[in-house]
C-alpha atoms as a PDB file:
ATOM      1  CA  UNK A   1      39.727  15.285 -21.221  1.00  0.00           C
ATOM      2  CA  UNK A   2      38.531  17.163 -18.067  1.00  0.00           C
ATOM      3  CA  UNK A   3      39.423  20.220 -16.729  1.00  0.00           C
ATOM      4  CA  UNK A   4      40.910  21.114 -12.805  1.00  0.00           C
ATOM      5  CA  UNK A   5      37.267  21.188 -11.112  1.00  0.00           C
ATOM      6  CA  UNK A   6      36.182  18.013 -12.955  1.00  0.00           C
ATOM      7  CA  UNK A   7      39.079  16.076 -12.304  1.00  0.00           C
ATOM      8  CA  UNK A   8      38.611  17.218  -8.362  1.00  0.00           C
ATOM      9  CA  UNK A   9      35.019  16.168  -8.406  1.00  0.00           C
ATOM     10  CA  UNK A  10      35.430  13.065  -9.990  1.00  0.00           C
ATOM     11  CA  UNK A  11      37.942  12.486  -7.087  1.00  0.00           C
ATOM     12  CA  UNK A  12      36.227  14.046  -4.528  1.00  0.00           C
ATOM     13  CA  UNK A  13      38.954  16.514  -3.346  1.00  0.00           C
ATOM     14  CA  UNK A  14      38.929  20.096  -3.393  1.00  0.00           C
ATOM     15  CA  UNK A  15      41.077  21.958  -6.633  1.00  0.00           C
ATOM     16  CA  UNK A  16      43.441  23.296  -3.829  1.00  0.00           C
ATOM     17  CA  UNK A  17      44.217  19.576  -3.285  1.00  0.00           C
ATOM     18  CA  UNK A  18      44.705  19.227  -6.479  1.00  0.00           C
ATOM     19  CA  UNK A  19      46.998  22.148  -7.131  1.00  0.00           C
ATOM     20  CA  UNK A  20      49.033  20.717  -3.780  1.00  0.00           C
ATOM     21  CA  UNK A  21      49.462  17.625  -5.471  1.00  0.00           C
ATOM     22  CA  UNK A  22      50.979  19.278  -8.226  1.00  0.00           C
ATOM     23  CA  UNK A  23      52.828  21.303  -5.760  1.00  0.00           C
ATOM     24  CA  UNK A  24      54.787  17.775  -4.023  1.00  0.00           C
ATOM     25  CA  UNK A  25      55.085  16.256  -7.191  1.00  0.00           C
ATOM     26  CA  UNK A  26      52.437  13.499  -6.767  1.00  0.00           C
ATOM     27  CA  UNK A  27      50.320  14.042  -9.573  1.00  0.00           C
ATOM     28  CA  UNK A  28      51.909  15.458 -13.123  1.00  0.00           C
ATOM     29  CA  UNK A  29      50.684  18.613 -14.059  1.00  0.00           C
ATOM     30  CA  UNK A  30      49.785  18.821 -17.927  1.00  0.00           C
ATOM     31  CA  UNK A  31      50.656  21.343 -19.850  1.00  0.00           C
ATOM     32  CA  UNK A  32      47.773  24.247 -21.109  1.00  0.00           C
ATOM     33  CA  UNK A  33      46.043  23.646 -24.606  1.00  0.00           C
ATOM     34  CA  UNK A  34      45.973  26.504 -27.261  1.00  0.00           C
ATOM     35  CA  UNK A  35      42.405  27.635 -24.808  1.00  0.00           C
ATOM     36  CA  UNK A  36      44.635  28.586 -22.062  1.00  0.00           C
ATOM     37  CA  UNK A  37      43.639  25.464 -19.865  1.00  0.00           C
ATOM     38  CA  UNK A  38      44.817  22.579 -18.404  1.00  0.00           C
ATOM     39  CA  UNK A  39      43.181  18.985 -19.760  1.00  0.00           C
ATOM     40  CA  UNK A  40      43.190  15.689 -17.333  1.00  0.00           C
ATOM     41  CA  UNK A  41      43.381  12.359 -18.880  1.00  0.00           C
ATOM     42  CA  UNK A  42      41.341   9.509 -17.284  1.00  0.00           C
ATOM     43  CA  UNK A  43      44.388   8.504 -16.195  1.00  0.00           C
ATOM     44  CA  UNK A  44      45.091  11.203 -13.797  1.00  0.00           C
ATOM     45  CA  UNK A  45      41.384  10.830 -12.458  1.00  0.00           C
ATOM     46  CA  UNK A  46      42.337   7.282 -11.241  1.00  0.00           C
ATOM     47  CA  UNK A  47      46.394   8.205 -10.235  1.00  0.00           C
ATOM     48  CA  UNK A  48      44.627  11.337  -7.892  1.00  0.00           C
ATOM     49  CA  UNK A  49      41.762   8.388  -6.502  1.00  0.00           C
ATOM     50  CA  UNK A  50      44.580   6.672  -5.448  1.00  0.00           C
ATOM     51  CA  UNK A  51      46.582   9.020  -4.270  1.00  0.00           C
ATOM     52  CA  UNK A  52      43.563  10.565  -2.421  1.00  0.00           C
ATOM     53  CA  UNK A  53      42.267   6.806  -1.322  1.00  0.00           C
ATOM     54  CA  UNK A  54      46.342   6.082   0.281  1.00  0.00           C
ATOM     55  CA  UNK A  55      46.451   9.697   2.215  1.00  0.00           C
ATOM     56  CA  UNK A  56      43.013   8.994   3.547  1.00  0.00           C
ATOM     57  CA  UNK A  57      44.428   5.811   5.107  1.00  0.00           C
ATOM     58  CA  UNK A  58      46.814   7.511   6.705  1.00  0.00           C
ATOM     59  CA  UNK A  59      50.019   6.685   4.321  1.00  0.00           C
ATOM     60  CA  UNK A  60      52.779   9.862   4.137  1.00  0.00           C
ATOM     61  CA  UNK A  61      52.606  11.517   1.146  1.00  0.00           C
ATOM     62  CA  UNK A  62      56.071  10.434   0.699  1.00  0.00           C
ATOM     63  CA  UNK A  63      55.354   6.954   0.368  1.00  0.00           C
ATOM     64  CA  UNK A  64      52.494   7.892  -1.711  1.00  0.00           C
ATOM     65  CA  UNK A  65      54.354   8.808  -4.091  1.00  0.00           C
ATOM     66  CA  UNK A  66      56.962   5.431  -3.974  1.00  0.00           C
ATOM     67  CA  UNK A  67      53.583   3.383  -4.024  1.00  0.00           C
ATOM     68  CA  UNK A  68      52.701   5.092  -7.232  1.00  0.00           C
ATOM     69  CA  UNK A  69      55.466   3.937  -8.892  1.00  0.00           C
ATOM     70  CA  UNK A  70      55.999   0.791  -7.886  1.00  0.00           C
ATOM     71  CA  UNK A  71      55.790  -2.569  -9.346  1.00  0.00           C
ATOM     72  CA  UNK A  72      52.401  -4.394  -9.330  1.00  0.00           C
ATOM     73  CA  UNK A  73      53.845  -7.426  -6.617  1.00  0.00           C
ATOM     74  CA  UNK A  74      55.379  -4.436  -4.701  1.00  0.00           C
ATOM     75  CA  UNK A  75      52.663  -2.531  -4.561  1.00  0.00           C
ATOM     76  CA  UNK A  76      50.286  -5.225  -3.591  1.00  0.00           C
ATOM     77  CA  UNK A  77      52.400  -5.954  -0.662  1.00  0.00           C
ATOM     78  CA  UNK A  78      53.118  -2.356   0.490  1.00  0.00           C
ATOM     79  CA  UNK A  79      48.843  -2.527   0.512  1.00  0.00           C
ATOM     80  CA  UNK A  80      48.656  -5.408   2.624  1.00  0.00           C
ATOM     81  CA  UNK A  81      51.069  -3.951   5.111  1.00  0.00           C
ATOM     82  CA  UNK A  82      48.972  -1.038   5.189  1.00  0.00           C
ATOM     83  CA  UNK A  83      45.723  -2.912   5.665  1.00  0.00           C
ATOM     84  CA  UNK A  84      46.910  -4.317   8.894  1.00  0.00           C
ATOM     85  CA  UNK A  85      48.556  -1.414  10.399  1.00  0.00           C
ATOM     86  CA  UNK A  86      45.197   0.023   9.370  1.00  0.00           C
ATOM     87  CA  UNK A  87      43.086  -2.974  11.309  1.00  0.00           C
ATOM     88  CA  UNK A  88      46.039  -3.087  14.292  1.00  0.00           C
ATOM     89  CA  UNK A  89      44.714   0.742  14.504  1.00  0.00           C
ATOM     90  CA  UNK A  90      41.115  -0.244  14.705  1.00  0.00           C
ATOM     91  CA  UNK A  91      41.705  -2.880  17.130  1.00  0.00           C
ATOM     92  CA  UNK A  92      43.604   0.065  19.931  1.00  0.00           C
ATOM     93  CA  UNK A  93      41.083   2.597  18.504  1.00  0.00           C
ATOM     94  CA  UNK A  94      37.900  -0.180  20.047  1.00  0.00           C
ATOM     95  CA  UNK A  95      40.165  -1.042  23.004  1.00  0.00           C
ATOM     96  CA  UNK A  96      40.064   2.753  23.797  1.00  0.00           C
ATOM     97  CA  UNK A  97      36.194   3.030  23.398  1.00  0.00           C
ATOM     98  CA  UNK A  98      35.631   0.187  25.287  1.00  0.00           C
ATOM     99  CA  UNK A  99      37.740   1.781  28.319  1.00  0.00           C
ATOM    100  CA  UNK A 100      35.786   4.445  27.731  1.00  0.00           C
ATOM    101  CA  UNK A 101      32.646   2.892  28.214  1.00  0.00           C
ATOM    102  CA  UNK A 102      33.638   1.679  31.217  1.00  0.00           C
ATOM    103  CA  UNK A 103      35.170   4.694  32.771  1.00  0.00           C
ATOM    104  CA  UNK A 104      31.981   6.471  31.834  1.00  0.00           C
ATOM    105  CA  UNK A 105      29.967   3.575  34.175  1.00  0.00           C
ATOM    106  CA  UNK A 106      32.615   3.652  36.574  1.00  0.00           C
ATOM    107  CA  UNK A 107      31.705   0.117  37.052  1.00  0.00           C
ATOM    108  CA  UNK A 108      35.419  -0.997  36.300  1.00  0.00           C
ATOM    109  CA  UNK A 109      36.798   1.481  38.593  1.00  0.00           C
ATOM    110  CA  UNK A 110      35.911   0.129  41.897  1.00  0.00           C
ATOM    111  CA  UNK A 111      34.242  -3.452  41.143  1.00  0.00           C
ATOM    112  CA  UNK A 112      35.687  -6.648  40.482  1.00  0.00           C
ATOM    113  CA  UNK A 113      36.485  -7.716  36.944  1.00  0.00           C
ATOM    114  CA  UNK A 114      32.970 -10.663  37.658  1.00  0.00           C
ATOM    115  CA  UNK A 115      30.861  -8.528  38.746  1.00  0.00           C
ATOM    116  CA  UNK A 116      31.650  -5.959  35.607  1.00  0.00           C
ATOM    117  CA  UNK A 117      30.442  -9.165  33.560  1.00  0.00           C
ATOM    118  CA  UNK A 118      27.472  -9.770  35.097  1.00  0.00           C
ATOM    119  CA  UNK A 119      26.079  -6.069  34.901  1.00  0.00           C
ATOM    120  CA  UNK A 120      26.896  -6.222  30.922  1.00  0.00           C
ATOM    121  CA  UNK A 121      24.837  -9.848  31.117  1.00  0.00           C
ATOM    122  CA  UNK A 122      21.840  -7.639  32.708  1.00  0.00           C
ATOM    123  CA  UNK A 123      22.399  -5.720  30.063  1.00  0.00           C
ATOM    124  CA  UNK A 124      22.343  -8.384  26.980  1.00  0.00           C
ATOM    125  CA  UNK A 125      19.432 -10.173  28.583  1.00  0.00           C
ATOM    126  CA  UNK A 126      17.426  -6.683  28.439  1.00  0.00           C
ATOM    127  CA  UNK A 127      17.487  -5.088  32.145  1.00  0.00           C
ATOM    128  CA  UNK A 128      16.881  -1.818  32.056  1.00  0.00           C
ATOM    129  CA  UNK A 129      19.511   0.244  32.411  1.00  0.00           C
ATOM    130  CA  UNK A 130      18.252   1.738  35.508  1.00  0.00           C
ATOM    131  CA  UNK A 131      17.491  -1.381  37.518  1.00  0.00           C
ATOM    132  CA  UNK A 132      21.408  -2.321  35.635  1.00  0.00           C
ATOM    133  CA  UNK A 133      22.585   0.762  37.985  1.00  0.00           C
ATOM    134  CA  UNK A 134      20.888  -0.010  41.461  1.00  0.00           C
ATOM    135  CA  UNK A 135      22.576  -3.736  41.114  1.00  0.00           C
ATOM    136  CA  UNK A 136      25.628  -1.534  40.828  1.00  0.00           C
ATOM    137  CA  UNK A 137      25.538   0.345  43.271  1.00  0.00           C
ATOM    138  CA  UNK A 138      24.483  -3.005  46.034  1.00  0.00           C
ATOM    139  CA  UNK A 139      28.013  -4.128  44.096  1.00  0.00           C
ATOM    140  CA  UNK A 140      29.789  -1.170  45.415  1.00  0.00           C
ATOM    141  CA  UNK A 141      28.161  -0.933  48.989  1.00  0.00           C
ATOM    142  CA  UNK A 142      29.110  -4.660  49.157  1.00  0.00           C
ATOM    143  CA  UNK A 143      32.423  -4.774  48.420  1.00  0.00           C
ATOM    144  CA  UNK A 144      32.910  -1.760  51.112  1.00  0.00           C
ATOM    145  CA  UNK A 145      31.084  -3.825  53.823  1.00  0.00           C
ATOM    146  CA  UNK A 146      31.499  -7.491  53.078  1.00  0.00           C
ATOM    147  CA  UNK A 147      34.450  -7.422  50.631  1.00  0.00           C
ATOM    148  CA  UNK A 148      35.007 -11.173  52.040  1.00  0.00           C
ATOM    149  CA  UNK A 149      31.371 -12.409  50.758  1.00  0.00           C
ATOM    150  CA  UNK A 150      32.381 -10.817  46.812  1.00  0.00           C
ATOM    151  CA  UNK A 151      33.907 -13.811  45.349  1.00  0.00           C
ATOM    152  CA  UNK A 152      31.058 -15.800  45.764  1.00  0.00           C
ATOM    153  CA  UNK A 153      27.996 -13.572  45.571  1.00  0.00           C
ATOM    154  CA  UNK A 154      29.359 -12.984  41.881  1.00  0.00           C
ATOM    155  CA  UNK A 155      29.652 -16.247  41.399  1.00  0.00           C
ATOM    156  CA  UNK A 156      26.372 -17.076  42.439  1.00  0.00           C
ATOM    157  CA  UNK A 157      24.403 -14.186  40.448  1.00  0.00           C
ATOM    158  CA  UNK A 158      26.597 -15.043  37.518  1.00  0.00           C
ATOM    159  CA  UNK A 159      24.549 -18.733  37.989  1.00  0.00           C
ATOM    160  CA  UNK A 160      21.248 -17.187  38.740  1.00  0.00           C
ATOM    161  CA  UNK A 161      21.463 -15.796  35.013  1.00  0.00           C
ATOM    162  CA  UNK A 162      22.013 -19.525  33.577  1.00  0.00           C
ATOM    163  CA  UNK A 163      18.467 -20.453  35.057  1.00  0.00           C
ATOM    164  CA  UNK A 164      15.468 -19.548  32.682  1.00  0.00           C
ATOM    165  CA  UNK A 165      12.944 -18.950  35.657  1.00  0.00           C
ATOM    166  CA  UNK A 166      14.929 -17.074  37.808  1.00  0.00           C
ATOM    167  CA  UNK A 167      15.852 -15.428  34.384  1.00  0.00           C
ATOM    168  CA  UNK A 168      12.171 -14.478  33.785  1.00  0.00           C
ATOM    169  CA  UNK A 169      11.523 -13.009  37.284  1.00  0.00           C
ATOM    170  CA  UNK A 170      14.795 -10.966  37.064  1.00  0.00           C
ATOM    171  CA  UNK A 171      13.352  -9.406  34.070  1.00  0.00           C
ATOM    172  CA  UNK A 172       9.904  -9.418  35.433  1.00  0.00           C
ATOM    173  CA  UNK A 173      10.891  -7.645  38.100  1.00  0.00           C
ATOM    174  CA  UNK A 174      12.792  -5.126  36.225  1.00  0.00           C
ATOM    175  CA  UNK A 175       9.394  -4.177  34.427  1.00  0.00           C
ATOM    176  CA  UNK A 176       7.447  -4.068  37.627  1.00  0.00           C
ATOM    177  CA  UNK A 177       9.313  -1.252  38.854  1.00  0.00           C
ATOM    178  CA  UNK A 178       7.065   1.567  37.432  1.00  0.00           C
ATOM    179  CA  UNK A 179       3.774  -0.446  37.944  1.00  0.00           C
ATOM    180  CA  UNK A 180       1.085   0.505  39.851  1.00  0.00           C
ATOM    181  CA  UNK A 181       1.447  -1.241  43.548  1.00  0.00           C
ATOM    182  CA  UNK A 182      -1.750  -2.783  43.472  1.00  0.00           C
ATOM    183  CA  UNK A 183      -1.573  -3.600  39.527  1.00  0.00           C
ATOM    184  CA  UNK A 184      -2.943  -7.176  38.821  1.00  0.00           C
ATOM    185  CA  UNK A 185       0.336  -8.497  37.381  1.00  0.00           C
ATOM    186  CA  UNK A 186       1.634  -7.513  41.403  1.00  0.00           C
ATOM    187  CA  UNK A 187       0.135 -10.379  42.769  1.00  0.00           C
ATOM    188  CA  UNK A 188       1.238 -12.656  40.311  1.00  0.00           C
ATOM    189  CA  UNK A 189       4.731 -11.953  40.622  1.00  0.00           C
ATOM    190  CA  UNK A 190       4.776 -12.058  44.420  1.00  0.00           C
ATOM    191  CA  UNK A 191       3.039 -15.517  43.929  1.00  0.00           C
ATOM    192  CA  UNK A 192       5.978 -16.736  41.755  1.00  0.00           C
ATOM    193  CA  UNK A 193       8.818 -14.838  43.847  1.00  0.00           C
ATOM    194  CA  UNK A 194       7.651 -16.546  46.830  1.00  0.00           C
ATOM    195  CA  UNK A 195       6.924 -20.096  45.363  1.00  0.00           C
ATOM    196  CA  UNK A 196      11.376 -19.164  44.002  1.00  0.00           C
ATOM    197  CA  UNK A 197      12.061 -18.222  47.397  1.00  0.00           C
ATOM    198  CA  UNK A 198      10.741 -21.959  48.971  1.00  0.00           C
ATOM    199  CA  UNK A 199      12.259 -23.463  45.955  1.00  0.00           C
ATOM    200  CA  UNK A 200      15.664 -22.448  46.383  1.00  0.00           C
ATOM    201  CA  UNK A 201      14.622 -22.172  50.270  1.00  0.00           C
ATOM    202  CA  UNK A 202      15.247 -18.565  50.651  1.00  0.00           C
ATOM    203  CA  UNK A 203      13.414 -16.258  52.984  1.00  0.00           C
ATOM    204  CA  UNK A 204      13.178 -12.865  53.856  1.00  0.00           C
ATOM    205  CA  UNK A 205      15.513 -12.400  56.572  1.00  0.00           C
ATOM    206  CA  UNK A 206      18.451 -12.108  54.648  1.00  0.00           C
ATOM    207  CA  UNK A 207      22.295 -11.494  54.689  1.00  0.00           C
ATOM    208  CA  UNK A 208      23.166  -7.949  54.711  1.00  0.00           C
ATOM    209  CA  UNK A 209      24.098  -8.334  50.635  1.00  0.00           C
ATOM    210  CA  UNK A 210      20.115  -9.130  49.969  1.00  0.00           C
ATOM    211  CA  UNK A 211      19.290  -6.533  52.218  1.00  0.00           C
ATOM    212  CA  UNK A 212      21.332  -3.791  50.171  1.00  0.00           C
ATOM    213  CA  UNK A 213      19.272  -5.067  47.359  1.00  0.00           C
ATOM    214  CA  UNK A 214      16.173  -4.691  48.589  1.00  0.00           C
ATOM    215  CA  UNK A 215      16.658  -1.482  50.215  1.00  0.00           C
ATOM    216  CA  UNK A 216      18.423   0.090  47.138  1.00  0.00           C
ATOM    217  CA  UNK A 217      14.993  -1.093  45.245  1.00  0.00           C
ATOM    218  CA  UNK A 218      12.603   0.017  47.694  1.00  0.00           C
ATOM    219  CA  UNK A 219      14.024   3.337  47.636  1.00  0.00           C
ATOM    220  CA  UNK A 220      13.107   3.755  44.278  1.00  0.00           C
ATOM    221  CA  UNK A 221       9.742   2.056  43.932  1.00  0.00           C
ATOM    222  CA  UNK A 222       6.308   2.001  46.050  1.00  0.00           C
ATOM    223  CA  UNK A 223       5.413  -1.390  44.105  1.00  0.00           C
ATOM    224  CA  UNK A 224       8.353  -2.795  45.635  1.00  0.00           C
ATOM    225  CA  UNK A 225       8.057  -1.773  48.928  1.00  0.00           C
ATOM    226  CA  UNK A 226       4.551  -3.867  48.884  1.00  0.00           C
ATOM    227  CA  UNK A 227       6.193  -6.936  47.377  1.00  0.00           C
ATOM    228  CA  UNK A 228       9.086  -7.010  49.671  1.00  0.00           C
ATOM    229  CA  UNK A 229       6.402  -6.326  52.468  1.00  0.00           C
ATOM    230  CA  UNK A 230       4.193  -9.428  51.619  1.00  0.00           C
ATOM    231  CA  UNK A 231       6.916 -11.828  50.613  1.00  0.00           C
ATOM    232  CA  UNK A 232       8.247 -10.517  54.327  1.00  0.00           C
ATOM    233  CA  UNK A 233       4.848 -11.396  55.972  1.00  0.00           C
ATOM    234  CA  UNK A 234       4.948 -15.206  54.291  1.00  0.00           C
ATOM    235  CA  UNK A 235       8.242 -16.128  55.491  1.00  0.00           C
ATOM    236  CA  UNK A 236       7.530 -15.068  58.481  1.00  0.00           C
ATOM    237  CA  UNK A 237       4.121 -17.240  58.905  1.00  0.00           C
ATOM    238  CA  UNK A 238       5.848 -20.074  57.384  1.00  0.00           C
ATOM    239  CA  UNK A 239       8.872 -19.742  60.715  1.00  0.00           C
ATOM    240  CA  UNK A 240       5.820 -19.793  62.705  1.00  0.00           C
ATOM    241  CA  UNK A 241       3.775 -22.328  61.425  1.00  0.00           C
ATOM    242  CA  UNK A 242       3.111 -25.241  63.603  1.00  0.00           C
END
């Protein structure tokens, strides 16, 4: 038999609960034995667990208290019910985060529903948040200044991310931000960004979309202010070349 406390404990509710329990006629209160107190059966323990399991998921307390003394099949069923208003609950609860999320980016608020998907694909690939943000931002000048060339700038970056190579130099890129501008590993990558740029014949005088790009970058890192520089200098020996 256990006393007031150790019935609470064993339930993990306060006495107070208890006593209001008592108070709304969800749990039977038991008479005092010739001590003066009042003795639990392990039968209460597991009527307040449920009682206390039911209220924490939300149910009235006067349904509680129908649940408690209904038939096994009906009970089951009231359960289920409650399970998937419980998971329908969940679902709106994640919605709301997720709007959250994006309200706290403000991504959603003034880009296109593509280009919101492929700053979250930055993301899962492993850009940096940071380099995640300037791409916004060239989203937003863009769509104020060539609103026309949107549709299929996003559909072309959402492409770019389907190619391993470009891929890797996206991400290499992303790390070369903070390095040094005459760092080894500098060279390198303008070697393979401007053997990219004759592969997919691109060159440095770009549409006014690349050039947000570059100058959004540029503004934030001397390394890439050297890269842009050289790659600059190339394409422009290889207009001139004989």
């Amino acid at each position: 038999m256990l006393t007031i406390s150790q019935l609470a404990a064993t339930a993990g509710v306060t006495v107070r609960t208890v006593r209001h329990y008592h108070h709304v006629g969800l749990l039977p209160e038991p008479e005092r034995d010739a001590s003066g107190y009042r003795r639990y059966s392990a039968q209460a323990a597991v009527d307040l667990i449920r009682i206390r399991t039911l209220a924490d998921a939300g149910v009235p307390l006067a349904r509680i208290d129908a649940l408690l003394h209904a038939q096994p099949a009906e009970f089951a069923a009231a359960i289920t019910d409650i399970d998937a208003a419980l998971q329908r609950k969940i679902d709106q609860l994640t919605e709301h985060r997720r709007r959250i999320a994006e309200l706290a980016g403000g991504e959603s608020l003034v880009l296109p529903p593509g280009a919101v998907v492929n700053l979250n694909r930055m993301r899962s690939l492993g850009v940096s948040e940071r380099t995640v943000r300037l791409e916004r931002d060239v989203w937003i000048l863009m769509q104020a200044l060539e609103p026309e060339s949107m549709p299929q700038a996003i559909r072309d970056k959402a492409a770019s991310f389907d190619d391993p190579e470009t891929t890797r130099l996206y991400l290499a890129c992303d790390q070369s931000l903070d390095w040094d501008p005459h760092d080894p590993r500098v060279d390198q990558l303008i070697d393979d960004l401007d053997a990219w740029e004759i592969a997919h014949d691109q060159d440095s005088d770009r549409a006014t979309s690349a050039a947000l790009v570059f100058s959004r970058i540029t503004e934030t890192s001397p390394t890439w202010q050297r890269i842009l520089a050289v790659l600059a200098h190339r394409a422009k020996q290889r207009r001139t070349a004989p």
